[in-house]
C-alpha atoms as a PDB file:
ATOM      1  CA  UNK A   1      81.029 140.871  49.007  1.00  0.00           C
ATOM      2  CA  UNK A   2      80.569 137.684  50.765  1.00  0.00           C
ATOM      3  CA  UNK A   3      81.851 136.801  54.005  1.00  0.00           C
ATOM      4  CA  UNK A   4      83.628 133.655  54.759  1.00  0.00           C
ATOM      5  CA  UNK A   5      82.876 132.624  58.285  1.00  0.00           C
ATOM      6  CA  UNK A   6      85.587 130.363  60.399  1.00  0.00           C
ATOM      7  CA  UNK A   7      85.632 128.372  63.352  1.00  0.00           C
ATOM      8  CA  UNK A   8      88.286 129.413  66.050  1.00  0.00           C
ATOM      9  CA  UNK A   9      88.423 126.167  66.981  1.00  0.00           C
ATOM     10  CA  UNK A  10      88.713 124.670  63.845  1.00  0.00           C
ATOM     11  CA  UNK A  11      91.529 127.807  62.952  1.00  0.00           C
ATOM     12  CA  UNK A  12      93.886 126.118  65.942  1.00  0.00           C
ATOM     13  CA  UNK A  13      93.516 122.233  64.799  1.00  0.00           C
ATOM     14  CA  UNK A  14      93.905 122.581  60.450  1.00  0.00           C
ATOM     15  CA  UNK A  15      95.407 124.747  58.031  1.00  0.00           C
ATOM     16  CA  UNK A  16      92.400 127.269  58.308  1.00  0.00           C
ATOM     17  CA  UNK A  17      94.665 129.697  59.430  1.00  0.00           C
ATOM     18  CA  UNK A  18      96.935 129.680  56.568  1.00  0.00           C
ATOM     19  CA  UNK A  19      93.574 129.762  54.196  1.00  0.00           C
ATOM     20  CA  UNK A  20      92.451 132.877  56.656  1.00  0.00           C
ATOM     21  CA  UNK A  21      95.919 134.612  55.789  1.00  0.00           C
ATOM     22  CA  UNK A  22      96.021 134.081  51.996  1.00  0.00           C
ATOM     23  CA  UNK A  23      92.209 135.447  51.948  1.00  0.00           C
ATOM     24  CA  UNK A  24      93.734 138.942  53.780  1.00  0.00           C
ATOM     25  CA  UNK A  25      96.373 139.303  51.770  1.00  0.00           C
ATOM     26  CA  UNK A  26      95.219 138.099  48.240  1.00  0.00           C
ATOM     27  CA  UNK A  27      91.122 138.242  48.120  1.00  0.00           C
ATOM     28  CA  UNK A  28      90.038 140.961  50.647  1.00  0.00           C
ATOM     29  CA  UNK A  29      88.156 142.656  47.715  1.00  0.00           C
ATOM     30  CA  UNK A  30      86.369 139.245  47.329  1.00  0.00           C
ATOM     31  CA  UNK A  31      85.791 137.765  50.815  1.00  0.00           C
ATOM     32  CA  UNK A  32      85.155 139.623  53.876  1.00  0.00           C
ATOM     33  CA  UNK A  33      86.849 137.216  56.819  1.00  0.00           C
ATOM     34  CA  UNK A  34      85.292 136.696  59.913  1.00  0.00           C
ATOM     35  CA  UNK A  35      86.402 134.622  63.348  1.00  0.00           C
ATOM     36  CA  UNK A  36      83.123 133.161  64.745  1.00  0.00           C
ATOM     37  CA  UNK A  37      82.695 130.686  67.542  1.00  0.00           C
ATOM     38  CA  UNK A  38      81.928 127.215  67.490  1.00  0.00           C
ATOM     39  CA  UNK A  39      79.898 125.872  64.674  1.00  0.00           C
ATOM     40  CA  UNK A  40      79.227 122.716  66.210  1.00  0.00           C
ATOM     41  CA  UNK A  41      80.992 120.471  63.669  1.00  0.00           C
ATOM     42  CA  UNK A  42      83.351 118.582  66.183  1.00  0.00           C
ATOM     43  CA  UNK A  43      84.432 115.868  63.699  1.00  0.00           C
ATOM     44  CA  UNK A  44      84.622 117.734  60.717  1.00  0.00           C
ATOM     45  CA  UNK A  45      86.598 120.376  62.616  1.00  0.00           C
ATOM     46  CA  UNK A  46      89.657 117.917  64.175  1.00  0.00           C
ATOM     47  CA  UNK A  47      90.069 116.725  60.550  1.00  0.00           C
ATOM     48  CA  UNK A  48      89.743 119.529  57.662  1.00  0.00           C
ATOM     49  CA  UNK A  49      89.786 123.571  57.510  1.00  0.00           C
ATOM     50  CA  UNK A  50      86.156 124.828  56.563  1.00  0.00           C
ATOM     51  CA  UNK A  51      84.215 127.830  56.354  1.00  0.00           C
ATOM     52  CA  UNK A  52      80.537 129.014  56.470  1.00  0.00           C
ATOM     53  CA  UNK A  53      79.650 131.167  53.550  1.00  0.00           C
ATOM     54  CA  UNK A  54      75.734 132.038  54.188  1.00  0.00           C
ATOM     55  CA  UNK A  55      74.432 128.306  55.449  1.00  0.00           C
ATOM     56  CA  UNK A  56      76.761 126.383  53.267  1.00  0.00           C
ATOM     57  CA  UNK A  57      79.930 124.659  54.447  1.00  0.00           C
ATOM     58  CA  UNK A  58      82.513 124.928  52.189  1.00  0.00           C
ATOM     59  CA  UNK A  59      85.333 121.783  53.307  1.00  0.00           C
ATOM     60  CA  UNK A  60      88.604 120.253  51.731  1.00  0.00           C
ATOM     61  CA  UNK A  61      91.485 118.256  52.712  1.00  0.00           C
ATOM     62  CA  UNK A  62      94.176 121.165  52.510  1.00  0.00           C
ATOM     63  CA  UNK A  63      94.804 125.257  52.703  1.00  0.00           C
ATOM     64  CA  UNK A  64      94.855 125.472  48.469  1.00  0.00           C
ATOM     65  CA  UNK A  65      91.919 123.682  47.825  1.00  0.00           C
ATOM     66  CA  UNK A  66      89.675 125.275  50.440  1.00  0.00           C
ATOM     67  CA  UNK A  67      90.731 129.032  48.676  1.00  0.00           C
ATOM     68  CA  UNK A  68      89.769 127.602  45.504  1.00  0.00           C
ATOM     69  CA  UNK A  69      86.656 126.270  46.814  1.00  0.00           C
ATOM     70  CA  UNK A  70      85.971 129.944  48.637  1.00  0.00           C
ATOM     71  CA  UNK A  71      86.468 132.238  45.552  1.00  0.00           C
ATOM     72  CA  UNK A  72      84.362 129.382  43.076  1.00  0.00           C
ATOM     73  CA  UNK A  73      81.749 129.567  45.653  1.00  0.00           C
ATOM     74  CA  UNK A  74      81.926 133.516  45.905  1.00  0.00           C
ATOM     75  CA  UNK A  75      82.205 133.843  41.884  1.00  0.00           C
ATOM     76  CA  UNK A  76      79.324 131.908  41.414  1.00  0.00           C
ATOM     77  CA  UNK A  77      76.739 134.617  44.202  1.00  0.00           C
ATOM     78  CA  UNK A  78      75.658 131.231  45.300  1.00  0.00           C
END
C-alpha cells in the first residue's frame, strides 16, 4: 500500500481536506493517509491541494482530479 503524504498547511488553505476525506472513506485499502508537516512548497501550497507519494508530488487544480491523480499514481507502483 502506498501512503499519500499531506501538508497541514496546505490541508487548511485548498480542498486537500476534502481529497483526505474521500481517500478514508473510499480508498483506505489503496492509500494509507498521512498528516505531515511542512513540505516547504509555500507557493504551490496557497494555490492547489497536493500530496507526496514517495518523492513525487502529485498536484491539480481541484479535490476530483487530485484522487484521480492519487489512485493512477498508486495503480501504476510508480
Amino acid at each position: 500500500m502506498r501512503v499519500a503524504k499531506f501538508c497541514v498547511r496546505n490541508i487548511k488553505v485548498t480542498d486537500a481536506e476534502k481529497v483526505i476525506y474521500l481517500l478514508l472513506q473510499h480508498h483506505q485499502n489503496d492509500v494509507d493517509v498521512h498528516i505531515v508537516d511542512c513540505f516547504s512548497r509555500c507557493l504551490e501550497c496557497r494555490v492547489r491541494p497536493f500530496c507526496r507519494i514517495q518523492l513525487t508530488t502529485i498536484e491539480a487544480d481541484d479535490a476530483g482530479t487530485l484522487i484521480n491523480k492519487i489512485l493512477q499514481a498508486v495503480k501504476s507502483n510508480f
